[in-house]
PDB file of N, CA and C in Angstrom:
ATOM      1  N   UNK A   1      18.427  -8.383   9.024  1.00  0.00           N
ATOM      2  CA  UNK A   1      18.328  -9.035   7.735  1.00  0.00           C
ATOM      3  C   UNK A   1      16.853  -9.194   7.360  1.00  0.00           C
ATOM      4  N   UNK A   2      16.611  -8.651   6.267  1.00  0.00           N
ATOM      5  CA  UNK A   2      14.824  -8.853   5.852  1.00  0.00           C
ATOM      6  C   UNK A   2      14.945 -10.606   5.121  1.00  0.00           C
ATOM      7  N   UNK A   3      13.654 -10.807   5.652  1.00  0.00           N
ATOM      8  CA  UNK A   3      13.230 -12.407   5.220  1.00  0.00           C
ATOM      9  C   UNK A   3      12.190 -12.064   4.042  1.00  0.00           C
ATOM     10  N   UNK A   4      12.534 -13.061   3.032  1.00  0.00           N
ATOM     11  CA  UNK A   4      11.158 -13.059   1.966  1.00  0.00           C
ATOM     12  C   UNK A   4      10.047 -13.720   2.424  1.00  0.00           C
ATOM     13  N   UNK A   5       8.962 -13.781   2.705  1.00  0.00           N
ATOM     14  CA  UNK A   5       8.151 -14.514   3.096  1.00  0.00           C
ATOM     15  C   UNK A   5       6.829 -14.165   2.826  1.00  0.00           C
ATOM     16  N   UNK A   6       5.824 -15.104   2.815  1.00  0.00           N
ATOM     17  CA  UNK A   6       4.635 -15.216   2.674  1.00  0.00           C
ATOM     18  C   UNK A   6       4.183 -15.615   1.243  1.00  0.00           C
ATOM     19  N   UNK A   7       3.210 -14.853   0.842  1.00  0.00           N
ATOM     20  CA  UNK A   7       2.501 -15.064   0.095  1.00  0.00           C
ATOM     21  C   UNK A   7       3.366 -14.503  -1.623  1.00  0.00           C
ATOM     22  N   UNK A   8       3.418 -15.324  -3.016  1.00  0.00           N
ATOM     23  CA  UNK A   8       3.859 -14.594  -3.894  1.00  0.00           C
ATOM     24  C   UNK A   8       2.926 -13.326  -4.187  1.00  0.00           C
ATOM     25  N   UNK A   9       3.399 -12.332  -5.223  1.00  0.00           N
ATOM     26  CA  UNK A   9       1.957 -11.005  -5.189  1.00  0.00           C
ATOM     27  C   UNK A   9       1.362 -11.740  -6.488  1.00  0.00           C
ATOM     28  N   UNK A  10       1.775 -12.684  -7.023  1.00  0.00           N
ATOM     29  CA  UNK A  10       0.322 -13.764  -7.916  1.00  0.00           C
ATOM     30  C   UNK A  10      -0.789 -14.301  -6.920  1.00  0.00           C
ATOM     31  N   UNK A  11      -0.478 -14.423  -6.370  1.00  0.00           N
ATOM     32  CA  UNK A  11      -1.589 -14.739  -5.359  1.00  0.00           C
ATOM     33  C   UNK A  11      -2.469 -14.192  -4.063  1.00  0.00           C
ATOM     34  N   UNK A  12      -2.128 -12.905  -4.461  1.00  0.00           N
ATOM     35  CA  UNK A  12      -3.148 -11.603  -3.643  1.00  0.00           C
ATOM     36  C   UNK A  12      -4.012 -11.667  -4.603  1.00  0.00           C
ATOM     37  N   UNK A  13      -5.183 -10.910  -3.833  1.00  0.00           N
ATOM     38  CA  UNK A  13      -6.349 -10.306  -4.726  1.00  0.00           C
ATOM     39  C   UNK A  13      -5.890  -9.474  -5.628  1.00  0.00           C
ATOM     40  N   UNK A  14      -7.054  -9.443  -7.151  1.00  0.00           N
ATOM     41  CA  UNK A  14      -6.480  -8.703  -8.083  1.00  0.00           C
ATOM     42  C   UNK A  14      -6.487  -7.185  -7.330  1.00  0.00           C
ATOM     43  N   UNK A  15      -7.257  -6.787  -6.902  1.00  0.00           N
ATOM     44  CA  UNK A  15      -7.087  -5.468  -6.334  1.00  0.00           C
ATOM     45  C   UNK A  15      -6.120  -4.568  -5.713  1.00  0.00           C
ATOM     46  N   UNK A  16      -5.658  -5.861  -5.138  1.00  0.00           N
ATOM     47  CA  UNK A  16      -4.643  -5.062  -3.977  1.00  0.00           C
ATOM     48  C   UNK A  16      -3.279  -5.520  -4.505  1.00  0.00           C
ATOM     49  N   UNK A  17      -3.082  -6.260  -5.969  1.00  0.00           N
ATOM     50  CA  UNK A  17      -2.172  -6.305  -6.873  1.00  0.00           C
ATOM     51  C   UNK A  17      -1.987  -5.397  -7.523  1.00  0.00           C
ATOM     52  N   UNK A  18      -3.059  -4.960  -8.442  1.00  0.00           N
ATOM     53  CA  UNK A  18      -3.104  -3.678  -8.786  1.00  0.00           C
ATOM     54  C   UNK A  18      -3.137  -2.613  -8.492  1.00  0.00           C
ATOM     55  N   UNK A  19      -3.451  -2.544  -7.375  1.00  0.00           N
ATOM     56  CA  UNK A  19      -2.992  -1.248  -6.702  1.00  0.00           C
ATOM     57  C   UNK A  19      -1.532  -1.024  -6.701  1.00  0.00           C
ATOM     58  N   UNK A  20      -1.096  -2.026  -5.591  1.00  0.00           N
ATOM     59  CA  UNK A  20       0.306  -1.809  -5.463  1.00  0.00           C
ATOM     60  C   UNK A  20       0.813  -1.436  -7.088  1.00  0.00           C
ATOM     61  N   UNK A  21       0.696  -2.122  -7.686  1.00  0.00           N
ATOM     62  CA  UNK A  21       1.366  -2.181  -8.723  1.00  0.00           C
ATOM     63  C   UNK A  21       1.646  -0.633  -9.561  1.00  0.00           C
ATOM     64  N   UNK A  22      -0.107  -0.074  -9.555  1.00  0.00           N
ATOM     65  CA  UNK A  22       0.036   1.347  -9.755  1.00  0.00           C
ATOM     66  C   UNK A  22       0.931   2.303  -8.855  1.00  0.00           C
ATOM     67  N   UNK A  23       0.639   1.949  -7.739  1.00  0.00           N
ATOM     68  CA  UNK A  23       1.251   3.254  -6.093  1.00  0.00           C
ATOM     69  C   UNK A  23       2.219   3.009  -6.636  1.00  0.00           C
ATOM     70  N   UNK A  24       3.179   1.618  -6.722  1.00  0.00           N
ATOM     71  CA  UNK A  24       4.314   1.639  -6.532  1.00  0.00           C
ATOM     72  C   UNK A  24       4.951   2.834  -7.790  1.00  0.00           C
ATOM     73  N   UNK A  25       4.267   2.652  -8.928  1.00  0.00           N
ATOM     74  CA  UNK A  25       5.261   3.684 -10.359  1.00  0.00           C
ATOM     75  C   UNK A  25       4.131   4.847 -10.522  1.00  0.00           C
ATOM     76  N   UNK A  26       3.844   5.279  -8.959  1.00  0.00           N
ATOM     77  CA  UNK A  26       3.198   6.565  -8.819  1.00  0.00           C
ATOM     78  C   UNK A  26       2.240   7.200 -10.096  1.00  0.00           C
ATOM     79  N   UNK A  27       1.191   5.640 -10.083  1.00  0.00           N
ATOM     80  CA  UNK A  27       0.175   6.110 -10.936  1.00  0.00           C
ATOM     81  C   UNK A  27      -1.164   6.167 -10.405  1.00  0.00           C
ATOM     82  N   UNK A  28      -1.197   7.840  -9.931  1.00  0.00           N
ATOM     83  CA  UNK A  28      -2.396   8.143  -8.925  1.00  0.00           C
ATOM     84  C   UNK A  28      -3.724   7.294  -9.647  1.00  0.00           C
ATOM     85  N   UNK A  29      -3.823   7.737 -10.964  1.00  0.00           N
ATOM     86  CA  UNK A  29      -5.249   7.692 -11.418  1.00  0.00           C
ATOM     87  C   UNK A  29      -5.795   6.147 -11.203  1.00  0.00           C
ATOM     88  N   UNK A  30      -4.480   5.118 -11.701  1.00  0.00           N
ATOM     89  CA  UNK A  30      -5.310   3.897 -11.558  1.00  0.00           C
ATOM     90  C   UNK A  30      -5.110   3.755 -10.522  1.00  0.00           C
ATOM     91  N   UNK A  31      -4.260   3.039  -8.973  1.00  0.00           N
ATOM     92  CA  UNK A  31      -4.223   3.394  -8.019  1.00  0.00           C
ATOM     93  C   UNK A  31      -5.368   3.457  -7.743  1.00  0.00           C
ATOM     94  N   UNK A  32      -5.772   4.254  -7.684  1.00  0.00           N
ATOM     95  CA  UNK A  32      -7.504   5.280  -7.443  1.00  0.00           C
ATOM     96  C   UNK A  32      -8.761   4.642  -8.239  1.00  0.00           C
ATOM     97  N   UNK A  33      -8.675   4.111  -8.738  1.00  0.00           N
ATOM     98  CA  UNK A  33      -9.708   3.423  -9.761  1.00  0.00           C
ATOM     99  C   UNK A  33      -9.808   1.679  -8.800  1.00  0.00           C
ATOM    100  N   UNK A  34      -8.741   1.593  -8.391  1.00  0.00           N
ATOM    101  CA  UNK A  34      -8.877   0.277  -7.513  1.00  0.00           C
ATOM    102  C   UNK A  34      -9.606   0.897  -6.187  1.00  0.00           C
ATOM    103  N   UNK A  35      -9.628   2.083  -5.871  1.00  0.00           N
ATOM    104  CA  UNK A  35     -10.346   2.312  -4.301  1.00  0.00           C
ATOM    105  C   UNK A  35     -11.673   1.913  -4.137  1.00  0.00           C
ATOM    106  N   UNK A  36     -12.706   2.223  -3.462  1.00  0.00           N
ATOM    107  CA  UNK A  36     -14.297   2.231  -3.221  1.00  0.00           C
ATOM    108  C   UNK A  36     -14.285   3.739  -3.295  1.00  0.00           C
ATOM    109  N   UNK A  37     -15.231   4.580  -3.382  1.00  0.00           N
ATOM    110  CA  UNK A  37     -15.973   5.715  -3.220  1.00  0.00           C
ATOM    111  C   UNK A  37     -15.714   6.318  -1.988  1.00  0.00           C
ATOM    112  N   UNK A  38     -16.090   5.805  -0.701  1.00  0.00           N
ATOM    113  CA  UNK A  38     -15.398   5.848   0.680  1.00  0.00           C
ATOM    114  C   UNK A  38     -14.213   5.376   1.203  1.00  0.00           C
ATOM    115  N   UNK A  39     -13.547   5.088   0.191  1.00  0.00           N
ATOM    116  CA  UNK A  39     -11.830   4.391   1.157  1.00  0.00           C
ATOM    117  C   UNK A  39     -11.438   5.431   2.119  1.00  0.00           C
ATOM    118  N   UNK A  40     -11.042   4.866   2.532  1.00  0.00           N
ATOM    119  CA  UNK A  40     -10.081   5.267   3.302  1.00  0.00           C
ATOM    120  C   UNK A  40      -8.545   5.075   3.465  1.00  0.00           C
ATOM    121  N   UNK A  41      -7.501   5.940   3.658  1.00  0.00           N
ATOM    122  CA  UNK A  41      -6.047   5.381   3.668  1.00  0.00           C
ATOM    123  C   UNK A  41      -5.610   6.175   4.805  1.00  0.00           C
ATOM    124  N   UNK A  42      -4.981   5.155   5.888  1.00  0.00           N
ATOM    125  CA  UNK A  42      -4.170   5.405   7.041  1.00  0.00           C
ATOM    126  C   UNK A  42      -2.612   5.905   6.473  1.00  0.00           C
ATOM    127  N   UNK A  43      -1.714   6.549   6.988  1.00  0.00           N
ATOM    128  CA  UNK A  43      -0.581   6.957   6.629  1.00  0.00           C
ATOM    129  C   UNK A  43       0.252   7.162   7.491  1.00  0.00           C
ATOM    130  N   UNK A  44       0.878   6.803   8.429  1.00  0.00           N
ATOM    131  CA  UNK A  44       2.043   6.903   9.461  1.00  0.00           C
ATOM    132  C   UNK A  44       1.189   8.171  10.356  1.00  0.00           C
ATOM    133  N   UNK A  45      -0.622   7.724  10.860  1.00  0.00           N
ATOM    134  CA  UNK A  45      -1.375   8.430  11.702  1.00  0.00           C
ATOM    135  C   UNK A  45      -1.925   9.473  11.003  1.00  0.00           C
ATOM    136  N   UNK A  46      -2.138   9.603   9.956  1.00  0.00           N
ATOM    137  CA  UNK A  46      -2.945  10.291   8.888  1.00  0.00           C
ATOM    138  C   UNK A  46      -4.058  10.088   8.327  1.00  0.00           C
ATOM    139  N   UNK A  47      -5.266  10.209   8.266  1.00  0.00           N
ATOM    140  CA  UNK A  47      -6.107   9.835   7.630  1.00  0.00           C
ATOM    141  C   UNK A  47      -6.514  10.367   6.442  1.00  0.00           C
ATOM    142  N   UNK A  48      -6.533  10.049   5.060  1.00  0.00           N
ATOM    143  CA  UNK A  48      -7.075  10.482   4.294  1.00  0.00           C
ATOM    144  C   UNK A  48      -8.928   9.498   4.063  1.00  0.00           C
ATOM    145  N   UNK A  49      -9.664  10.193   3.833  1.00  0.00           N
ATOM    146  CA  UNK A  49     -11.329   9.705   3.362  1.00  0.00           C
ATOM    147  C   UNK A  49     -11.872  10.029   2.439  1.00  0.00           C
ATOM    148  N   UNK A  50     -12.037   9.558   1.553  1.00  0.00           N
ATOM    149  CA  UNK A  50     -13.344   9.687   0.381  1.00  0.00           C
ATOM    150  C   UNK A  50     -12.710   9.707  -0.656  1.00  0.00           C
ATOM    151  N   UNK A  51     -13.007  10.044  -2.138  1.00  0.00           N
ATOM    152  CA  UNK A  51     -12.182   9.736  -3.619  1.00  0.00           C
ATOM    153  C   UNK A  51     -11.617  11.072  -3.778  1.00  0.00           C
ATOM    154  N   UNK A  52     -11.397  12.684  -3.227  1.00  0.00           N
ATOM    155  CA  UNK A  52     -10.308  13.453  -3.573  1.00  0.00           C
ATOM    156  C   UNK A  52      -9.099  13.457  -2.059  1.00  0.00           C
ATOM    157  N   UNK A  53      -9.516  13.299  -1.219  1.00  0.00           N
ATOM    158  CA  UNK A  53      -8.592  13.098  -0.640  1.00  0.00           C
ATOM    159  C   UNK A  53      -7.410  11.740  -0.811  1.00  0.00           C
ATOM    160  N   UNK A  54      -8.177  10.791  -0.720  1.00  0.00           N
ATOM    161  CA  UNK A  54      -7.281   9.552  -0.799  1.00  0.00           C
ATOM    162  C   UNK A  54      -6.553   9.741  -2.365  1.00  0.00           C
ATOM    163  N   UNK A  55      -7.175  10.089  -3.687  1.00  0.00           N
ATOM    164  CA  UNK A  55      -6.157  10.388  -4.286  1.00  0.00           C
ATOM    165  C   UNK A  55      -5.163  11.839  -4.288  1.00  0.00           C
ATOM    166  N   UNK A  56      -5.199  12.479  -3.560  1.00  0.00           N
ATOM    167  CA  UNK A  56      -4.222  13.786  -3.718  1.00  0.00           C
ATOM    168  C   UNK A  56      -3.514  12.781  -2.511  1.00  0.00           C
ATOM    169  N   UNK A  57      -3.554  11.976  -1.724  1.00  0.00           N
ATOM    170  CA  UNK A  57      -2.625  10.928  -0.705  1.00  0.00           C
ATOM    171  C   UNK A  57      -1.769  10.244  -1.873  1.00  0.00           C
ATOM    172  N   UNK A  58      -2.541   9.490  -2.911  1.00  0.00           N
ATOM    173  CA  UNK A  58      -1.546   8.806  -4.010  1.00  0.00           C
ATOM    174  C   UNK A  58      -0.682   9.413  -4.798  1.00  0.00           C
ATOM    175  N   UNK A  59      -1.103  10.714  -5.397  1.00  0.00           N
ATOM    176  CA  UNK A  59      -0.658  11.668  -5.878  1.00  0.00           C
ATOM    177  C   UNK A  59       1.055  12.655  -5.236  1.00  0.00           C
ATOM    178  N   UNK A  60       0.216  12.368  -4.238  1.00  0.00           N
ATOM    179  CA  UNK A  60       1.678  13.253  -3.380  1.00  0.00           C
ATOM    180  C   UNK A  60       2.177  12.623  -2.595  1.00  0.00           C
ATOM    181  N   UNK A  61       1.999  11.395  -1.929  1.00  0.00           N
ATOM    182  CA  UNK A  61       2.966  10.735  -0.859  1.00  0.00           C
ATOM    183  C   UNK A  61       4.415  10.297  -1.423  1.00  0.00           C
ATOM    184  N   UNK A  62       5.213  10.971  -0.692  1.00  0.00           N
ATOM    185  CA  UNK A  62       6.559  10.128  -1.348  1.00  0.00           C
ATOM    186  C   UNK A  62       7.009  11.006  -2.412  1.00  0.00           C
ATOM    187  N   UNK A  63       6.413  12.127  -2.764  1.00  0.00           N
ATOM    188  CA  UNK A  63       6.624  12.444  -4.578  1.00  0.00           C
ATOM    189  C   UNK A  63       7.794  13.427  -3.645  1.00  0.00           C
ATOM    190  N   UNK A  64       8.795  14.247  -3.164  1.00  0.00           N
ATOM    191  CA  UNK A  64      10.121  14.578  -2.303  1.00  0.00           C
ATOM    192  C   UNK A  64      11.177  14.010  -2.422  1.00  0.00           C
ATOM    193  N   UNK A  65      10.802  12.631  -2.773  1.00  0.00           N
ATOM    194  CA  UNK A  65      12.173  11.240  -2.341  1.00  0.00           C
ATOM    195  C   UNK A  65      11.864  10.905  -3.197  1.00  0.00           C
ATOM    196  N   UNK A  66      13.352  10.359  -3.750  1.00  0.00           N
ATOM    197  CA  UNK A  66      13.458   9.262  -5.077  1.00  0.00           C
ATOM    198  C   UNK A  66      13.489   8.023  -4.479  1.00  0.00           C
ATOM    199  N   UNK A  67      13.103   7.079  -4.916  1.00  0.00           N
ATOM    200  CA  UNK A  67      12.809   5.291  -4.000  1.00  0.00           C
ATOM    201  C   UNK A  67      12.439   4.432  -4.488  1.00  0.00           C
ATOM    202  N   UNK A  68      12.810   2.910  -4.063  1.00  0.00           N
ATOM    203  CA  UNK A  68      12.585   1.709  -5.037  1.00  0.00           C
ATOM    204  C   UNK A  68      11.653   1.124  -3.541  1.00  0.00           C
ATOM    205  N   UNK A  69      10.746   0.409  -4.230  1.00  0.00           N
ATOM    206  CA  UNK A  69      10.205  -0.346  -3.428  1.00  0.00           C
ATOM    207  C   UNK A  69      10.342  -1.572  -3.980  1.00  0.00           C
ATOM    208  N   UNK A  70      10.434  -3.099  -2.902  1.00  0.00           N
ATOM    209  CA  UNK A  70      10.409  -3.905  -3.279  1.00  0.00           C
ATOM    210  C   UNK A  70       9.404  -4.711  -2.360  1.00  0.00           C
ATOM    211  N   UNK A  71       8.499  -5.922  -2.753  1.00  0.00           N
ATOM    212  CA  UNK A  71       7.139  -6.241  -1.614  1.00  0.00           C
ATOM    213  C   UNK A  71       8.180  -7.578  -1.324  1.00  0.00           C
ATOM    214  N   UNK A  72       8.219  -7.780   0.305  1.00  0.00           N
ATOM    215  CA  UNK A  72       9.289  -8.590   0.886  1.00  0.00           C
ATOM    216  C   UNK A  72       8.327  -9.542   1.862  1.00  0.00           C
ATOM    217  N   UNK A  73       7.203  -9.687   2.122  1.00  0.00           N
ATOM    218  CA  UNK A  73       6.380 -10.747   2.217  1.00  0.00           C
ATOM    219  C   UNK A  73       4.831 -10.078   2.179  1.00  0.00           C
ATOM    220  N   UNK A  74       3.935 -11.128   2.254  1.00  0.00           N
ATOM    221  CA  UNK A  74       2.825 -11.128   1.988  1.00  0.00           C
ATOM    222  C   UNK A  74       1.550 -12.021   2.504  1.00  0.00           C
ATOM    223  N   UNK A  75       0.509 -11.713   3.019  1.00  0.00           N
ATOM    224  CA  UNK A  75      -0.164 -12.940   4.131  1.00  0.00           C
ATOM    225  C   UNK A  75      -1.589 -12.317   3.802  1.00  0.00           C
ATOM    226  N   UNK A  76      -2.446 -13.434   4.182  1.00  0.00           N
ATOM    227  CA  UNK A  76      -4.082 -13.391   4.122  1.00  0.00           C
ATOM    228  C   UNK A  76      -4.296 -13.287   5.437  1.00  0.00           C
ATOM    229  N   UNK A  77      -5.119 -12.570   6.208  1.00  0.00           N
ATOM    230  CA  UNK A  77      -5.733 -12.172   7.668  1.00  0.00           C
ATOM    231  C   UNK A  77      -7.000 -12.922   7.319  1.00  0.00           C
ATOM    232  N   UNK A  78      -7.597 -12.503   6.420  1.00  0.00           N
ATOM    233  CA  UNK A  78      -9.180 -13.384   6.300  1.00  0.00           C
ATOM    234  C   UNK A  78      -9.547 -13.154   5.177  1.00  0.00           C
ATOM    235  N   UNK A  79     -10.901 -13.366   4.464  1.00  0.00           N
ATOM    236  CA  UNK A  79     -11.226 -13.710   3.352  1.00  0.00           C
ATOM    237  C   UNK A  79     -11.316 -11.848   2.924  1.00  0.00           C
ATOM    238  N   UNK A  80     -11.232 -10.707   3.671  1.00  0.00           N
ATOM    239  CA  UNK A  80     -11.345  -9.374   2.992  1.00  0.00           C
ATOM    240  C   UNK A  80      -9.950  -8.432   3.422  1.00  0.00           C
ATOM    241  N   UNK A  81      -9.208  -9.331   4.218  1.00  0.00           N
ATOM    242  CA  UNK A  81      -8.246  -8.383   5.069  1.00  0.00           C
ATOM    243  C   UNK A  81      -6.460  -9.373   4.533  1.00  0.00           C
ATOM    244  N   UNK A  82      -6.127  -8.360   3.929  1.00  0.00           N
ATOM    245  CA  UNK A  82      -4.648  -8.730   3.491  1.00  0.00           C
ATOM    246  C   UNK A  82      -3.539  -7.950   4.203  1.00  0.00           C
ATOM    247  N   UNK A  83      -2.222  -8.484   4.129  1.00  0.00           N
ATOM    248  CA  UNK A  83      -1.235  -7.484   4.595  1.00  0.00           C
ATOM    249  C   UNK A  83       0.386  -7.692   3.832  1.00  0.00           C
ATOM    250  N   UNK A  84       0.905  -6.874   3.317  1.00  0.00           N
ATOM    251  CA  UNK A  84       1.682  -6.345   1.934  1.00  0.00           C
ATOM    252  C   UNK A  84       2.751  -5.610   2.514  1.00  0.00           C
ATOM    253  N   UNK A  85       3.999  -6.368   2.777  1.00  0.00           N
ATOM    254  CA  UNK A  85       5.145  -5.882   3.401  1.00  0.00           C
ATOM    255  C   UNK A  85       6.173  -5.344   2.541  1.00  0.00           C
ATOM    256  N   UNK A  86       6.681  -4.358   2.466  1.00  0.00           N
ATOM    257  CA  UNK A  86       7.180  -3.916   1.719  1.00  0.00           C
ATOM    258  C   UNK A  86       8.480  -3.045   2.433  1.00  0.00           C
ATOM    259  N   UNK A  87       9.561  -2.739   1.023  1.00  0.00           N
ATOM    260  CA  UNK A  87      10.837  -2.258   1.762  1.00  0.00           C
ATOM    261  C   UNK A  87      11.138  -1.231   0.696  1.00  0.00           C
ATOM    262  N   UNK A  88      10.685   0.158   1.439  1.00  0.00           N
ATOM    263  CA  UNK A  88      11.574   1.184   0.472  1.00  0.00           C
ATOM    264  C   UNK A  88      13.082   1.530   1.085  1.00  0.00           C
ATOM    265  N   UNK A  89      13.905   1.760  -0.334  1.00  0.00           N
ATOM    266  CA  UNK A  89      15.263   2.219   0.262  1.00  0.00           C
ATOM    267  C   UNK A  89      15.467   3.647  -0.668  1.00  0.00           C
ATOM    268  N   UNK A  90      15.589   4.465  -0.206  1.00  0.00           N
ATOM    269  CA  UNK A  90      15.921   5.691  -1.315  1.00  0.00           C
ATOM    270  C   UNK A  90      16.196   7.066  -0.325  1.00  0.00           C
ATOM    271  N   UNK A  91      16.196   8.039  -0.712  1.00  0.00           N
ATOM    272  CA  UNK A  91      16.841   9.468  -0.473  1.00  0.00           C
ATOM    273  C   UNK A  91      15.649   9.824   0.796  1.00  0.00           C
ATOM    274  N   UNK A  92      14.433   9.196   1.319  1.00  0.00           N
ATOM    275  CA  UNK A  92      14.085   9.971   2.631  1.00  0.00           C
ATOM    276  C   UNK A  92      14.923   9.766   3.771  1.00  0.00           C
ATOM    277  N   UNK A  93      14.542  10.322   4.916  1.00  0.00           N
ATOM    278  CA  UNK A  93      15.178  10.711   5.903  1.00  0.00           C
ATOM    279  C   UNK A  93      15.371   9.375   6.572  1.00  0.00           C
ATOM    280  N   UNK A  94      16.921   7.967   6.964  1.00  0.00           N
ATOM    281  CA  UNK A  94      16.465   6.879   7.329  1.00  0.00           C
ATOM    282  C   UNK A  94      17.336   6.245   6.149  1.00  0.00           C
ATOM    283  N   UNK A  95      17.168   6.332   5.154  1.00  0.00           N
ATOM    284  CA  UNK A  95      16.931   5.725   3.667  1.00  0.00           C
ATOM    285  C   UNK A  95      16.982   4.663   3.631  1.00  0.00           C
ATOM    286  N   UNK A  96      15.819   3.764   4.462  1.00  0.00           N
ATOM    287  CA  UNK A  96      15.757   2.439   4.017  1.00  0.00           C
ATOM    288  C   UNK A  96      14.474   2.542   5.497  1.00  0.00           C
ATOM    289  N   UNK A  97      12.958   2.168   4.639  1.00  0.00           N
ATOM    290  CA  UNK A  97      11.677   1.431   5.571  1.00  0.00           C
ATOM    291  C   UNK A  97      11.712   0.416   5.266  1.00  0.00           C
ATOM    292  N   UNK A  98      10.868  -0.423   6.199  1.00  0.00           N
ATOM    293  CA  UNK A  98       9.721  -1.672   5.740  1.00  0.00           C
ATOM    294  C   UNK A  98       8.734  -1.374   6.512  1.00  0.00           C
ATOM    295  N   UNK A  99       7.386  -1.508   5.704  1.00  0.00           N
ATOM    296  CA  UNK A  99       6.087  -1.010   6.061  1.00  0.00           C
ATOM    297  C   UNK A  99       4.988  -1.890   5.353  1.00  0.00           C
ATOM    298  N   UNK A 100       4.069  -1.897   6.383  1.00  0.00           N
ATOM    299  CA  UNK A 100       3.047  -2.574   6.511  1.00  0.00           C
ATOM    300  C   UNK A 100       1.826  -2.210   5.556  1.00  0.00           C
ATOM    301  N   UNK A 101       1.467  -2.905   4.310  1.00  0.00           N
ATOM    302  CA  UNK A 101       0.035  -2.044   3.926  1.00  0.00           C
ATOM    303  C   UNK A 101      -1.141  -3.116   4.322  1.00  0.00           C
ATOM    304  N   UNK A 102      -1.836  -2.887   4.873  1.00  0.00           N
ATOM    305  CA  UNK A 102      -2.905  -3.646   5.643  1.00  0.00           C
ATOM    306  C   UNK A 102      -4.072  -3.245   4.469  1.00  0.00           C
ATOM    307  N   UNK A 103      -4.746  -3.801   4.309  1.00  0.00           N
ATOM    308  CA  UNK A 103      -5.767  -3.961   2.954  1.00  0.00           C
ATOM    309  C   UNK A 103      -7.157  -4.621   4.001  1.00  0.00           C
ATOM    310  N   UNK A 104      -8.224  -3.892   3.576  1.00  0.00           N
ATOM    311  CA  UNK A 104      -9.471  -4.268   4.265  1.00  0.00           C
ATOM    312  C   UNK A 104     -10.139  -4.333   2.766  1.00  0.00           C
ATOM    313  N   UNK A 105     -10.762  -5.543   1.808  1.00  0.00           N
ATOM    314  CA  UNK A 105     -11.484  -5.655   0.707  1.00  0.00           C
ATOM    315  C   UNK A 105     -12.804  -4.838   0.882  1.00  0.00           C
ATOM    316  N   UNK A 106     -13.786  -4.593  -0.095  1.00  0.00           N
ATOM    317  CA  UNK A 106     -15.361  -4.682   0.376  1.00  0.00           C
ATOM    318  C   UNK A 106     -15.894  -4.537  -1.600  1.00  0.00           C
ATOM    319  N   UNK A 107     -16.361  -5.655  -1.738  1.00  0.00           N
ATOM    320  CA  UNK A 107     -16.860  -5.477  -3.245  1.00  0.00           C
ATOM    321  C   UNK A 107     -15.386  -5.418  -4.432  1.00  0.00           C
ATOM    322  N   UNK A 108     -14.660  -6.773  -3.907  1.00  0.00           N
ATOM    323  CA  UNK A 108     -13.437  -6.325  -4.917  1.00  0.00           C
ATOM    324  C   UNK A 108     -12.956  -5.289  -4.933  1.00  0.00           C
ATOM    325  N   UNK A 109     -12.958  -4.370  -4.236  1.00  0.00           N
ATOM    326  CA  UNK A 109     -12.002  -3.014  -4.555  1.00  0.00           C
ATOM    327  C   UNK A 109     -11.269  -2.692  -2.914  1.00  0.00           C
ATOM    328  N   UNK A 110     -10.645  -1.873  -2.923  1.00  0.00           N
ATOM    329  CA  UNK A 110      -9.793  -1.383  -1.392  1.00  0.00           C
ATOM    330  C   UNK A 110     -10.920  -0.408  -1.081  1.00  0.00           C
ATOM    331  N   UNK A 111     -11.551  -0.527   0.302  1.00  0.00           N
ATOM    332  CA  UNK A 111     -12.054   0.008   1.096  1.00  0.00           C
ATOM    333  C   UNK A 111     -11.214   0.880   2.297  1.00  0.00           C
ATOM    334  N   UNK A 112     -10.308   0.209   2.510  1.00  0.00           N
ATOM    335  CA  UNK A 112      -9.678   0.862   4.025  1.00  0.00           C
ATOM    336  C   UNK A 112      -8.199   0.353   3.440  1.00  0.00           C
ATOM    337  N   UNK A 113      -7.062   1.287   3.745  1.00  0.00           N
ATOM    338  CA  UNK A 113      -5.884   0.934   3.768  1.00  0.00           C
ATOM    339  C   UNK A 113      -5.087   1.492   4.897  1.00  0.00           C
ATOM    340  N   UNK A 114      -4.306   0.561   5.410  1.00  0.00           N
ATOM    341  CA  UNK A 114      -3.767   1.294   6.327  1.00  0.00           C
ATOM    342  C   UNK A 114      -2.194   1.296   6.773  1.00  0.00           C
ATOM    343  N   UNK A 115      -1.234   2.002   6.439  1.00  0.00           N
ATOM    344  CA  UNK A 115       0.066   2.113   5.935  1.00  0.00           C
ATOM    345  C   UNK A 115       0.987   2.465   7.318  1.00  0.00           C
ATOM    346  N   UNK A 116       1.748   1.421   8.127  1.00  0.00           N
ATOM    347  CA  UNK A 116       2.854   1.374   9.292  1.00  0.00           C
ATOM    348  C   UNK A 116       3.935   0.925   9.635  1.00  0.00           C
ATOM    349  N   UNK A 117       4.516   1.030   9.918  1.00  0.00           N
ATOM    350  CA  UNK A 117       5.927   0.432   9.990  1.00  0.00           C
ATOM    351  C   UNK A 117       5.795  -0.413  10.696  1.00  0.00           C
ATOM    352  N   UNK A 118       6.682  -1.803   9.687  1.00  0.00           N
ATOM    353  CA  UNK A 118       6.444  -3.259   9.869  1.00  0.00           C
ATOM    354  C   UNK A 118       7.415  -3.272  11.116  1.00  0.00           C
ATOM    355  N   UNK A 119       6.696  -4.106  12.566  1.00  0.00           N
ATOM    356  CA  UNK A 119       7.413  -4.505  13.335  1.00  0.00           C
ATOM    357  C   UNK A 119       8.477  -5.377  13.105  1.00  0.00           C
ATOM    358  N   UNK A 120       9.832  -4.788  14.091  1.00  0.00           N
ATOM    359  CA  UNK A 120      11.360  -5.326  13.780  1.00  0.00           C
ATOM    360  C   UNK A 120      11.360  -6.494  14.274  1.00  0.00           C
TER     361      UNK A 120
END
């Protein structure tokens, strides 16, 4: 049974609100406009680095499967480090995650992201 918990997403950083908010209705460009110059994004042991890789990561992750995401809790690690639990259910292989987006801030924008499956 998934628990709601943590934090509402009114009360994340605007950044990592807006992000999600873009990833989630697969809108690479803004998405990408919330990164740093050097982000970085982890991906189930993937690394994407720098501003064309990490967006051809936004661009194409997931774009195979049709899927709803819904964010099912939410927590502050420290004043730059967030973490954004989330539950897709749709047509990939499984059809139903919950996964971890770990958020490292630096200058208001996403520096490091790093995307895993939320321990059961």
């Amino acid at each position: 049974m998934t628990q709601h918990t943590g934090l509402p997403s009114d009360l994340l950083p605007p950044a990592v609100r807006q992000f999600l908010g873009a990833h989630i209705v697969r809108d690479a460009d803004t998405a990408s406009s919330f990164l740093t110059e050097d982000a970085v994004i982890v991906d189930q042991d993937e690394t994407f680095r720098g501003r064309e890789e990490t967006y051809a990561f936004l661009r194409d992750a997931g774009s195979e499967f049709e899927y709803t995401t819904e964010q099912i809790g939410a927590h502050r690690v420290d004043d730059t480090h967030w973490v954004v639990t989330v539950r897709l259910e749709g047509t990939f292989p499984g059809g139903v995650a919950e996964l971890d987006y770990r958020f490292a801030l630096r200058d208001d924008l996403v520096a490091e992201l790093v995307i895993a499956n939320h321990p059961a």
